[in-house]
N, C-alpha and C. Protein backbone atom coordinates (compact mmCIF):
# COMPACT_ATOMS: atom_id res chain seq x y z
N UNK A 1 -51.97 -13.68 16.48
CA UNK A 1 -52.91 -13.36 17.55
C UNK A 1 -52.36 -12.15 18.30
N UNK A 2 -53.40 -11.23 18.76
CA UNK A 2 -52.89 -9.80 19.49
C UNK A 2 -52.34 -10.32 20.84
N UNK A 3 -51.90 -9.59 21.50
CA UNK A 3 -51.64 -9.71 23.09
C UNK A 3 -52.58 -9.80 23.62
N UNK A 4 -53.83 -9.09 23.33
CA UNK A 4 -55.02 -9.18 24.29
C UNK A 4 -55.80 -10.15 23.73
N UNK A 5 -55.44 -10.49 22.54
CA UNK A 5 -56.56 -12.07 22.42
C UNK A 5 -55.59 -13.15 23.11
N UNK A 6 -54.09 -13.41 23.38
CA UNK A 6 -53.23 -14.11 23.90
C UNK A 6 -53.84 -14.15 25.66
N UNK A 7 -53.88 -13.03 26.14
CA UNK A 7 -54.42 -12.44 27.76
C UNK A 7 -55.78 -12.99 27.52
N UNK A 8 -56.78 -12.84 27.10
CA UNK A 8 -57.87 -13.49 26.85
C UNK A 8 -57.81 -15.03 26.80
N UNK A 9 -56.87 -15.44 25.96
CA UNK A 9 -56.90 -16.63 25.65
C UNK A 9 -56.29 -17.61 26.92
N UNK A 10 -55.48 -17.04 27.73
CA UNK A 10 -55.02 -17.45 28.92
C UNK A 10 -55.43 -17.47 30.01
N UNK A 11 -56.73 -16.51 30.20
CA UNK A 11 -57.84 -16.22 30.95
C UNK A 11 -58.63 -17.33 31.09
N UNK A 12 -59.64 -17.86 29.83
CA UNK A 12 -60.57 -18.32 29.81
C UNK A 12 -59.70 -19.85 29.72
N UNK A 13 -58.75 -19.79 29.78
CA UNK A 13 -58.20 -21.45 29.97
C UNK A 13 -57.66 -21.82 31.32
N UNK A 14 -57.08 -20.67 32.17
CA UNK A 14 -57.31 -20.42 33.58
C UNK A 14 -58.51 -20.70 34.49
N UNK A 15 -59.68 -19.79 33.61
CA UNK A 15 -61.19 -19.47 34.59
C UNK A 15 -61.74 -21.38 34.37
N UNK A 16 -61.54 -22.26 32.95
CA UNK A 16 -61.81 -23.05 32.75
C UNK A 16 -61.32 -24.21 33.45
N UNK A 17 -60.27 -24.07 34.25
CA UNK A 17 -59.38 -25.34 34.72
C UNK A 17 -59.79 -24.77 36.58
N UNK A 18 -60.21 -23.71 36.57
CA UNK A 18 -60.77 -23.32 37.85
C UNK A 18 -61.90 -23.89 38.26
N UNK A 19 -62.71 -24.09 37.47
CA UNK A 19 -64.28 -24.93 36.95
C UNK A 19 -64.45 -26.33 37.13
N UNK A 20 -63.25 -26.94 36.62
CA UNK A 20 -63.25 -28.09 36.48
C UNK A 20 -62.70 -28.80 37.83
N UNK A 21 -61.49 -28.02 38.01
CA UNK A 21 -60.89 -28.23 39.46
C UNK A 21 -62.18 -28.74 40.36
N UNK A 22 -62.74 -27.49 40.56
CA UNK A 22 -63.95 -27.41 41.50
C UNK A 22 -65.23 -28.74 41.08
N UNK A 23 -65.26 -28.60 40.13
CA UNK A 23 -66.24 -30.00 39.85
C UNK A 23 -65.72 -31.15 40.58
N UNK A 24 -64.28 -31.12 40.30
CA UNK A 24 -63.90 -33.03 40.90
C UNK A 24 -63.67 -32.87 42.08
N UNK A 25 -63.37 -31.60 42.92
CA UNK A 25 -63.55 -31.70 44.31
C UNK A 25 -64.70 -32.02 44.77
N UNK A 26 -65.74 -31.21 44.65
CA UNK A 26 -67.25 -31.52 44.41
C UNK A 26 -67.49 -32.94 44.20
N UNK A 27 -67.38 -33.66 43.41
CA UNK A 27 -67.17 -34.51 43.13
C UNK A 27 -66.97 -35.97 43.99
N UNK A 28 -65.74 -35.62 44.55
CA UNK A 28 -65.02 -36.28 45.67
C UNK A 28 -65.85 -36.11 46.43
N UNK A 29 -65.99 -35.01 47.27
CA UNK A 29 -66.65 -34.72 48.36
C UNK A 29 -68.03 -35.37 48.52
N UNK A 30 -69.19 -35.43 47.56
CA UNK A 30 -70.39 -35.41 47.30
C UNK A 30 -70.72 -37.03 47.43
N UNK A 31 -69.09 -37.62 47.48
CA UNK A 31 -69.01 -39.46 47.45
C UNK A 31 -70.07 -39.77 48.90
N UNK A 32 -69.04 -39.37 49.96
CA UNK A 32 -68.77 -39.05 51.64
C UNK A 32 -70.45 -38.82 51.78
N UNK A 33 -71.23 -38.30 51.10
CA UNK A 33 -72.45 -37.63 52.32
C UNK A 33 -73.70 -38.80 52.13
N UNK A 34 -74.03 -39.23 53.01
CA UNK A 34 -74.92 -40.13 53.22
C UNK A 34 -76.60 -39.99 52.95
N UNK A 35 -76.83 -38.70 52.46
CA UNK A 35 -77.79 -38.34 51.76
C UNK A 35 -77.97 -38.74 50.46
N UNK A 36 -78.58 -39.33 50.24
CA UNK A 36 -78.79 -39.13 48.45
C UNK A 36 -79.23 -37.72 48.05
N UNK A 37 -80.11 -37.26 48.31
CA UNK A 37 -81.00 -36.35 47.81
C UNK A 37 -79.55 -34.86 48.14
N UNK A 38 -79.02 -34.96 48.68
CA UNK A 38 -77.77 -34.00 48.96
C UNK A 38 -76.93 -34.29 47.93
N UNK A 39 -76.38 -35.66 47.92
CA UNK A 39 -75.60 -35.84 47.09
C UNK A 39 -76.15 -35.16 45.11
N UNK A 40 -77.43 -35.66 45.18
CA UNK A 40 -77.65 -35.33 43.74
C UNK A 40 -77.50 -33.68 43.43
N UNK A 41 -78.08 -33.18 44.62
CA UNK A 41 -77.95 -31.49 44.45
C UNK A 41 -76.91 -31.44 44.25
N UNK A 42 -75.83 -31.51 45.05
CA UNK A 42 -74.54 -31.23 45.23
C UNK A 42 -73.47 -31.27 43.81
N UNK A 43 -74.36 -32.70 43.13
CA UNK A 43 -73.79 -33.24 42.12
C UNK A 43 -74.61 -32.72 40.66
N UNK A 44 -75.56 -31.94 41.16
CA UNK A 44 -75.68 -31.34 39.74
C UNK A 44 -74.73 -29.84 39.94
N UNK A 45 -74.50 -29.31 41.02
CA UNK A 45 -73.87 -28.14 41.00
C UNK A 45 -72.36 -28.35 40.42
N UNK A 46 -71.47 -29.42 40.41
CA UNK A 46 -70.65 -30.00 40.26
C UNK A 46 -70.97 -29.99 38.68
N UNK A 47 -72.15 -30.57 38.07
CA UNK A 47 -71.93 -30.67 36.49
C UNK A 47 -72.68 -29.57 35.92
N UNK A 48 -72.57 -28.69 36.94
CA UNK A 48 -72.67 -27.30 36.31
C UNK A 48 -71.72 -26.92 36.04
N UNK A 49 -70.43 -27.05 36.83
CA UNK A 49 -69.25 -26.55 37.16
C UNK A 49 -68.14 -26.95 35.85
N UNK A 50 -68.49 -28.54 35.56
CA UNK A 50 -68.19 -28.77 34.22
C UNK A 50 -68.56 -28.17 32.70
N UNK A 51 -69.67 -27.77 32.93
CA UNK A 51 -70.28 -26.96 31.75
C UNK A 51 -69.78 -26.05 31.54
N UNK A 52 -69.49 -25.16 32.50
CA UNK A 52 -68.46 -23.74 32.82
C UNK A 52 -67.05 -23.98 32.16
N UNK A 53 -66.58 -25.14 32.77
CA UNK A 53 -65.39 -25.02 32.44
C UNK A 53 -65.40 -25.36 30.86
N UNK A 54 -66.23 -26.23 30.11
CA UNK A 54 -66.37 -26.28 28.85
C UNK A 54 -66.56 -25.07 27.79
N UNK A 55 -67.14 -24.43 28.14
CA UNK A 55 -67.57 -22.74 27.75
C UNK A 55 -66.62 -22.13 27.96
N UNK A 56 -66.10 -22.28 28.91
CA UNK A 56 -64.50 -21.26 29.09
C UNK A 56 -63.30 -21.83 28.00
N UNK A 57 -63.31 -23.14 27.67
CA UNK A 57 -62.32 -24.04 27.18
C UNK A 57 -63.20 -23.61 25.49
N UNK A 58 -64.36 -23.62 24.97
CA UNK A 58 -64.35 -22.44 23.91
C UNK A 58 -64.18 -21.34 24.03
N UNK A 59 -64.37 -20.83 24.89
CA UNK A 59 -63.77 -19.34 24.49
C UNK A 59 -62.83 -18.66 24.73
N UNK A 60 -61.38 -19.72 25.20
CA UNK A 60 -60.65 -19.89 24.67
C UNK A 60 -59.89 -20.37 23.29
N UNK A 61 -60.69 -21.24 22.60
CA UNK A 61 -60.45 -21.38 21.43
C UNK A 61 -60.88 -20.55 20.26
N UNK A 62 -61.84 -19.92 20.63
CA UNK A 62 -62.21 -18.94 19.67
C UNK A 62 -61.11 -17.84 19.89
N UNK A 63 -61.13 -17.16 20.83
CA UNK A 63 -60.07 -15.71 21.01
C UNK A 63 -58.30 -16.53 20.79
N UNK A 64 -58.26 -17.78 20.90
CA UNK A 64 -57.27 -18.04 20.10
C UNK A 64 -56.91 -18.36 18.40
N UNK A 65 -58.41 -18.40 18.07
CA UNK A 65 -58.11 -18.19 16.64
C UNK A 65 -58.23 -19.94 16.24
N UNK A 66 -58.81 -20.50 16.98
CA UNK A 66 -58.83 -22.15 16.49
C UNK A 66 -59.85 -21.91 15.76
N UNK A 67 -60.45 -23.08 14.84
CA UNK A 67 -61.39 -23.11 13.78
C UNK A 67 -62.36 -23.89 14.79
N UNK A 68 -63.66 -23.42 14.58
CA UNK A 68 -64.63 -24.35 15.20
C UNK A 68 -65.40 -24.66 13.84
N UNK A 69 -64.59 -24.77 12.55
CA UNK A 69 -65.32 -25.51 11.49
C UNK A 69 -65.97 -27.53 11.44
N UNK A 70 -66.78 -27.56 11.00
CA UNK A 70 -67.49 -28.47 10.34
C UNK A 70 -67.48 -28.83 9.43
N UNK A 71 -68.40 -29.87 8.39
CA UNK A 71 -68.89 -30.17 7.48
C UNK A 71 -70.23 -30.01 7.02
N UNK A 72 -70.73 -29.36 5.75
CA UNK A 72 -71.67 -29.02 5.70
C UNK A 72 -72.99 -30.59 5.86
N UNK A 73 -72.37 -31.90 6.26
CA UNK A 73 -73.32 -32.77 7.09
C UNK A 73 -73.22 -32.93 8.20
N UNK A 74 -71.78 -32.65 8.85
CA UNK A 74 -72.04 -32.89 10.25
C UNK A 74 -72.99 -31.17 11.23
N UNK A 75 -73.07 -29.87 10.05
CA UNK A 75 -73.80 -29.15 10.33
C UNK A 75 -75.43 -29.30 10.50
N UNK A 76 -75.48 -30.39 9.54
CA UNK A 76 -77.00 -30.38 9.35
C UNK A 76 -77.55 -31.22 10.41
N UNK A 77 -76.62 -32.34 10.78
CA UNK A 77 -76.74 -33.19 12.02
C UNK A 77 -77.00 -32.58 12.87
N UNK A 78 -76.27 -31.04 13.32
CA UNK A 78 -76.08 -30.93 14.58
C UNK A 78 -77.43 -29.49 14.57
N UNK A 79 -77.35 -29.44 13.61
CA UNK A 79 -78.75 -28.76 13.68
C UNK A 79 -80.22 -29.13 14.07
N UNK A 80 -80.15 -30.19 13.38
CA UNK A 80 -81.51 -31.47 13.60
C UNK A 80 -81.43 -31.96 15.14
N UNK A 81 -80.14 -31.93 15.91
CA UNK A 81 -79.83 -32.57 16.98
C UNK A 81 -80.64 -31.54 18.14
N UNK A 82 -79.86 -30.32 17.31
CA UNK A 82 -80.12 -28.78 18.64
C UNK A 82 -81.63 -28.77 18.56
N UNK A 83 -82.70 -28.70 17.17
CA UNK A 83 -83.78 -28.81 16.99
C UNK A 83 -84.66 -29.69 18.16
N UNK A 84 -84.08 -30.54 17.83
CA UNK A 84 -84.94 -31.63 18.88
C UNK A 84 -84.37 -31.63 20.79
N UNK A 85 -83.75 -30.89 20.76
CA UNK A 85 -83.14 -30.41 21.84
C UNK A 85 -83.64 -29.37 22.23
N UNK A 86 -83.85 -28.56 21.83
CA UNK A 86 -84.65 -27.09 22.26
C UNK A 86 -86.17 -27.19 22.08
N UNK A 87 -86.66 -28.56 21.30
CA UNK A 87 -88.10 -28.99 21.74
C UNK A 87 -88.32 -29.51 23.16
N UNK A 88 -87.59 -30.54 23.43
CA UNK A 88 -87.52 -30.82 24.59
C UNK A 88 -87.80 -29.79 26.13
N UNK A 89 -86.64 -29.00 25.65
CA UNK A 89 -85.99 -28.05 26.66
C UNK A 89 -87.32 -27.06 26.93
N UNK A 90 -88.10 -26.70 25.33
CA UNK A 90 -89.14 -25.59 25.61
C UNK A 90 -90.70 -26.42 26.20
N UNK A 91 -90.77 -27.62 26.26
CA UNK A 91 -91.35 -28.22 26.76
C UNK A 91 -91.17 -28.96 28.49
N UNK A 92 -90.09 -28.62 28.86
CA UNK A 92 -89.47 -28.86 30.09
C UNK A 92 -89.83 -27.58 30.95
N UNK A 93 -90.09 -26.56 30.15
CA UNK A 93 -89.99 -25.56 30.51
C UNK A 93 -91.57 -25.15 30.95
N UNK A 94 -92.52 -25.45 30.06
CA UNK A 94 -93.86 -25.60 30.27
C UNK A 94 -94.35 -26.39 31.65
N UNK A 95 -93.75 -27.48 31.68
CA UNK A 95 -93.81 -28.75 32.75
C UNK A 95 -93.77 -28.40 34.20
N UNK A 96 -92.44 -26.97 33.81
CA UNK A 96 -92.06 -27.00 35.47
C UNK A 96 -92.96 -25.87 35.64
N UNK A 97 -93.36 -24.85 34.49
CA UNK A 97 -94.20 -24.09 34.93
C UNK A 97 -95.30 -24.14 35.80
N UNK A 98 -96.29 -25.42 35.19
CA UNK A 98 -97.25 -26.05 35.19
C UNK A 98 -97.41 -26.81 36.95
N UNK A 99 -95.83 -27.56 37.24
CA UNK A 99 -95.87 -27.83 38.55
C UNK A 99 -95.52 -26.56 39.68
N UNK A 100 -94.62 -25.58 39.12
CA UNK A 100 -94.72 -24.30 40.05
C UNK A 100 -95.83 -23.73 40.39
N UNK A 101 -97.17 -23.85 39.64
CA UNK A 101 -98.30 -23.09 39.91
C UNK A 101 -98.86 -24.05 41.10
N UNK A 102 -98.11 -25.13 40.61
CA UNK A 102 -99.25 -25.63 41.80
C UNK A 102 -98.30 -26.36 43.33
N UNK A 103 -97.08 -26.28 43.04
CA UNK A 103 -95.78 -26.50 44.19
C UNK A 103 -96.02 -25.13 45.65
N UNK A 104 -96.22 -25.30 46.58
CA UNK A 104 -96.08 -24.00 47.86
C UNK A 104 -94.93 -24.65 48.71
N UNK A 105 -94.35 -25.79 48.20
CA UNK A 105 -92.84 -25.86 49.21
C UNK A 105 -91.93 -25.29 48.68
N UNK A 106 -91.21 -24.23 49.57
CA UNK A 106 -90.17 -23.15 49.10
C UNK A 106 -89.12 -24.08 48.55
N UNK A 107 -88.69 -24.99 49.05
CA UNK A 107 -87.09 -25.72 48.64
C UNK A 107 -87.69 -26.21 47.22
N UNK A 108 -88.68 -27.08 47.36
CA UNK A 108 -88.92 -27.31 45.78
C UNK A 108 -89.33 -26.20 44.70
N UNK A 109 -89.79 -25.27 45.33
CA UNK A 109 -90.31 -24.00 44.28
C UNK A 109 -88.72 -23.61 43.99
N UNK A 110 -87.25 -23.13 44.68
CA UNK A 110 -86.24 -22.68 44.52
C UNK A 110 -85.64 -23.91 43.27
N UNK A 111 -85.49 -24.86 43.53
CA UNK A 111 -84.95 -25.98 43.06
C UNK A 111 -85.59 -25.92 41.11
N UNK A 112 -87.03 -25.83 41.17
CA UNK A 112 -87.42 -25.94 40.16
C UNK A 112 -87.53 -24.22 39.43
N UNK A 113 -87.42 -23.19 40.03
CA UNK A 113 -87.03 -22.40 39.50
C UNK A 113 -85.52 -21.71 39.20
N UNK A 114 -85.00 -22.83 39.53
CA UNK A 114 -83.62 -22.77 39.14
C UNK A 114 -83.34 -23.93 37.63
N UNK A 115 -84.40 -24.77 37.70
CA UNK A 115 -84.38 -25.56 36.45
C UNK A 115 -84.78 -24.89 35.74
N UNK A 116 -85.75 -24.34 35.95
CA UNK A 116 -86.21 -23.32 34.94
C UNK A 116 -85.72 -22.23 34.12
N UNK A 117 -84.47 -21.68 34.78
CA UNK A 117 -83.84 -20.51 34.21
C UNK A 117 -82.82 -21.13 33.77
N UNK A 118 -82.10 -22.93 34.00
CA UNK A 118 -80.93 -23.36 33.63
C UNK A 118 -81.88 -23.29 32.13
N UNK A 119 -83.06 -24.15 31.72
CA UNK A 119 -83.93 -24.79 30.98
C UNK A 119 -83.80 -23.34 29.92
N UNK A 120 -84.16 -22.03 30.12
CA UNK A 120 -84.20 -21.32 29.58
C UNK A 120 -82.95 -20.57 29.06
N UNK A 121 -82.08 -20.66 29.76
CA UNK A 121 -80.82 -20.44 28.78
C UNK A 121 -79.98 -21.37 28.16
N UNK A 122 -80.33 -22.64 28.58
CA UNK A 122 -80.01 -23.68 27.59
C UNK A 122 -80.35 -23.67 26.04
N UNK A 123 -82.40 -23.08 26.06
CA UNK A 123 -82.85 -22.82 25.15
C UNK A 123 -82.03 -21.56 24.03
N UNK A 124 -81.63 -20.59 24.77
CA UNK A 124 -81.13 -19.26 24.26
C UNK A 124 -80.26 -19.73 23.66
N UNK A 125 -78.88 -20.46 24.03
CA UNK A 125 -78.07 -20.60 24.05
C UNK A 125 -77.85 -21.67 22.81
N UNK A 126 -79.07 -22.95 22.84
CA UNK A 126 -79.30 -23.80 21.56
C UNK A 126 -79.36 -22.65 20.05
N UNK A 127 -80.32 -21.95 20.47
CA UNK A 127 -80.99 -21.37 19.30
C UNK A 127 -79.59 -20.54 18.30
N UNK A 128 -78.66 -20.40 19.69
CA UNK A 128 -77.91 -19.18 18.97
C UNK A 128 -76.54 -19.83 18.52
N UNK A 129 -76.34 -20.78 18.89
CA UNK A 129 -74.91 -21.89 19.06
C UNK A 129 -75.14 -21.73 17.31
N UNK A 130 -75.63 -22.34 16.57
CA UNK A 130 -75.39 -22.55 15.29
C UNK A 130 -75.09 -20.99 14.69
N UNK A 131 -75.90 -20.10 15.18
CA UNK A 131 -75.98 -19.17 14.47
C UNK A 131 -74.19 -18.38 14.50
N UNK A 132 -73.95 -18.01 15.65
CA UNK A 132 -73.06 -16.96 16.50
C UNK A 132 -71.47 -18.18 16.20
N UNK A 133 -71.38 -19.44 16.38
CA UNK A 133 -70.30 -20.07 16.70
C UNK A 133 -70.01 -20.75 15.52
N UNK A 134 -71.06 -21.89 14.76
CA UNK A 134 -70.52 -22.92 14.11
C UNK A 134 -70.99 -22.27 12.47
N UNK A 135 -71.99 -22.18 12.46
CA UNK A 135 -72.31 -21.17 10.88
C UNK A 135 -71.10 -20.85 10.13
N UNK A 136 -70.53 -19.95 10.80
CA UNK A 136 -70.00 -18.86 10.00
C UNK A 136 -69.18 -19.92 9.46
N UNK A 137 -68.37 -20.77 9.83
CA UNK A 137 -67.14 -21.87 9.61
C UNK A 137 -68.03 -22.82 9.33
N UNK A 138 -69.02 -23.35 8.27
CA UNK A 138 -69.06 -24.26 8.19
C UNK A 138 -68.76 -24.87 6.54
N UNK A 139 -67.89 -26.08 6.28
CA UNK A 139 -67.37 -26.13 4.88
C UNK A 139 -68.15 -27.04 4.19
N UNK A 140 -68.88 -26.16 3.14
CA UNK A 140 -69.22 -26.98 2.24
C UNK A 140 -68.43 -27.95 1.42
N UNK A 141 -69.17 -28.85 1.48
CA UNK A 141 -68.78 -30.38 0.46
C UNK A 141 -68.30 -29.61 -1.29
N UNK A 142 -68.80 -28.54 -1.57
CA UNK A 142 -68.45 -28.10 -2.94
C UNK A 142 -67.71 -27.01 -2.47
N UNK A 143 -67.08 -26.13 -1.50
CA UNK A 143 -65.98 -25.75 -1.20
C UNK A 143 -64.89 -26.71 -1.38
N UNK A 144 -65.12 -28.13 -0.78
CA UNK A 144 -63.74 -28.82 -0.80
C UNK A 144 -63.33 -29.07 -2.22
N UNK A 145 -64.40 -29.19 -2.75
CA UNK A 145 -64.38 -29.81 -4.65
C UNK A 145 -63.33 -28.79 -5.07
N UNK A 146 -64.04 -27.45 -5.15
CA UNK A 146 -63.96 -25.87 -5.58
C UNK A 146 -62.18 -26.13 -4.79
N UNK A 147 -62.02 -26.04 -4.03
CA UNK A 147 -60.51 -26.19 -3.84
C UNK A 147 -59.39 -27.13 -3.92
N UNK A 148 -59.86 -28.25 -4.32
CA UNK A 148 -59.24 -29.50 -5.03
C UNK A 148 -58.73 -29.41 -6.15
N UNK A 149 -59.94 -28.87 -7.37
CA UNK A 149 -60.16 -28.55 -8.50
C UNK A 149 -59.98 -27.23 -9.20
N UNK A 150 -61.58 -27.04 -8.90
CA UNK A 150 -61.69 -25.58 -9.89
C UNK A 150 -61.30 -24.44 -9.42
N UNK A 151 -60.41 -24.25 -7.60
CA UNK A 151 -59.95 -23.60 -7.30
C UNK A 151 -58.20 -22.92 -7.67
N UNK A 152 -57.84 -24.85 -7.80
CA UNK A 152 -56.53 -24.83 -7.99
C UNK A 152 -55.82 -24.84 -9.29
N UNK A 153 -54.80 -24.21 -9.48
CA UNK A 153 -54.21 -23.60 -10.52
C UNK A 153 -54.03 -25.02 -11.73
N UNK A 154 -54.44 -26.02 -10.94
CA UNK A 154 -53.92 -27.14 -11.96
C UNK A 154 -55.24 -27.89 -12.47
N UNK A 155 -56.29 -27.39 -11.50
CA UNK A 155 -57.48 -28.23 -11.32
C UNK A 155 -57.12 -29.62 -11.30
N UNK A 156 -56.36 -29.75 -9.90
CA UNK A 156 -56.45 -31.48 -9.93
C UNK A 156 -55.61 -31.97 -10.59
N UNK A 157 -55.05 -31.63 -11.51
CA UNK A 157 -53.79 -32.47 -11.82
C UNK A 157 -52.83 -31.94 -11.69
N UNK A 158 -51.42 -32.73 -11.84
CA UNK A 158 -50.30 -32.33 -11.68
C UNK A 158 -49.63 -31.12 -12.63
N UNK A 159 -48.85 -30.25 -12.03
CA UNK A 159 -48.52 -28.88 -13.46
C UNK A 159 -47.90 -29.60 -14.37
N UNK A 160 -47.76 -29.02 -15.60
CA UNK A 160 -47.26 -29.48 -17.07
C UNK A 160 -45.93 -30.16 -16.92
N UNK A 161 -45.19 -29.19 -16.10
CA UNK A 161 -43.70 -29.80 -15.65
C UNK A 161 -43.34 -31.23 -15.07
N UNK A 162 -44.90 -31.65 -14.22
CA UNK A 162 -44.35 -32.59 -13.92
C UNK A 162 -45.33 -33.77 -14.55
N UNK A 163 -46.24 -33.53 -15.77
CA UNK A 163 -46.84 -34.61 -16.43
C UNK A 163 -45.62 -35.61 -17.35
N UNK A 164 -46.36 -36.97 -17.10
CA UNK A 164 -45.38 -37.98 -17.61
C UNK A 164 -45.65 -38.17 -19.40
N UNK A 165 -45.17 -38.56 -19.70
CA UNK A 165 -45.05 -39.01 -21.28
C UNK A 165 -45.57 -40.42 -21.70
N UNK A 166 -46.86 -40.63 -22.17
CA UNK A 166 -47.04 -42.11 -22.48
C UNK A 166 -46.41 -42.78 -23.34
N UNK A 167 -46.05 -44.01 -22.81
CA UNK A 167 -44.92 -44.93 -23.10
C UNK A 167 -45.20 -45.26 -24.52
């Protein structure tokens, strides 16, 4: 690894434990207030704060050179998963539209146009996760064969030197 993917890599595991910090203070704090409706705001800003620090805690692992490989089924899982996840999300997205046209209280118009833009880069962010992060690394079931076997110099069995002699 270079120095500057090392500086990078120490960064985003820094900016990430900064994130998280802040969530469980948040956290703590958000116990104390006798509001509900405070508390939940408070407490989604808090598991925003976790999300952050999760994103930072990959990208640290990427600029450190960790594998974010798979299996070519637990790919297909998580594809089918994001699928039905970014249906959701683009339909969440319609919903709040639908109540913004017709919402004129500023705190709820702010509130739900802040769902709205979380809603929409959640979407971005689904669509591209397979593509940009897990894709490129993902191991096919006939890669593992192909390197067991027909990759390896012995294909699977032991070299000549060390085959036994039937009795």
């Amino acid at each position: 690894m270079s120095k500057k993917d090392a500086e990078m890599t120490a960064k985003f595991k820094e900016l990430s434990t900064v994130e998280n910090d802040y969530a469980v203070k948040l956290e703590g704090e958000v116990r104390g207030y006798g509001n509900e409706v405070l508390r939940d705001i408070i407490g989604s800003i808090a598991v925003d704060s976790k999300k952050h620090a999760g994103l930072f805690k990959a990208c640290a692992a990427i600029t450190g050179g960790e594998s974010l490989s798979i299996t070519e089924d637990e790919y297909n899982e998580l594809v089918e998963s994001l699928q039905k996840h970014e249906s959701v999300e683009g339909n969440m997205i319609k919903i709040v539209d639908e109540i913004l046209a017709k919402t004129r209280d500023d705190r709820i118009r702010m509130m739900l146009n802040h769902i709205k833009s979380d809603e929409i880069r959640h979407h971005l962010l689904i669509r591209n996760l397979t593509k940009m992060v897990v894709k490129r690394e993902v191991i096919l079931e006939k890669d593992v064969w192909n390197q067991l076997f027909k990759d390896a110099l012995t294909h699977g069995h032991a070299p000549p030197d060390q085959w036994e002699e039937p009795e």
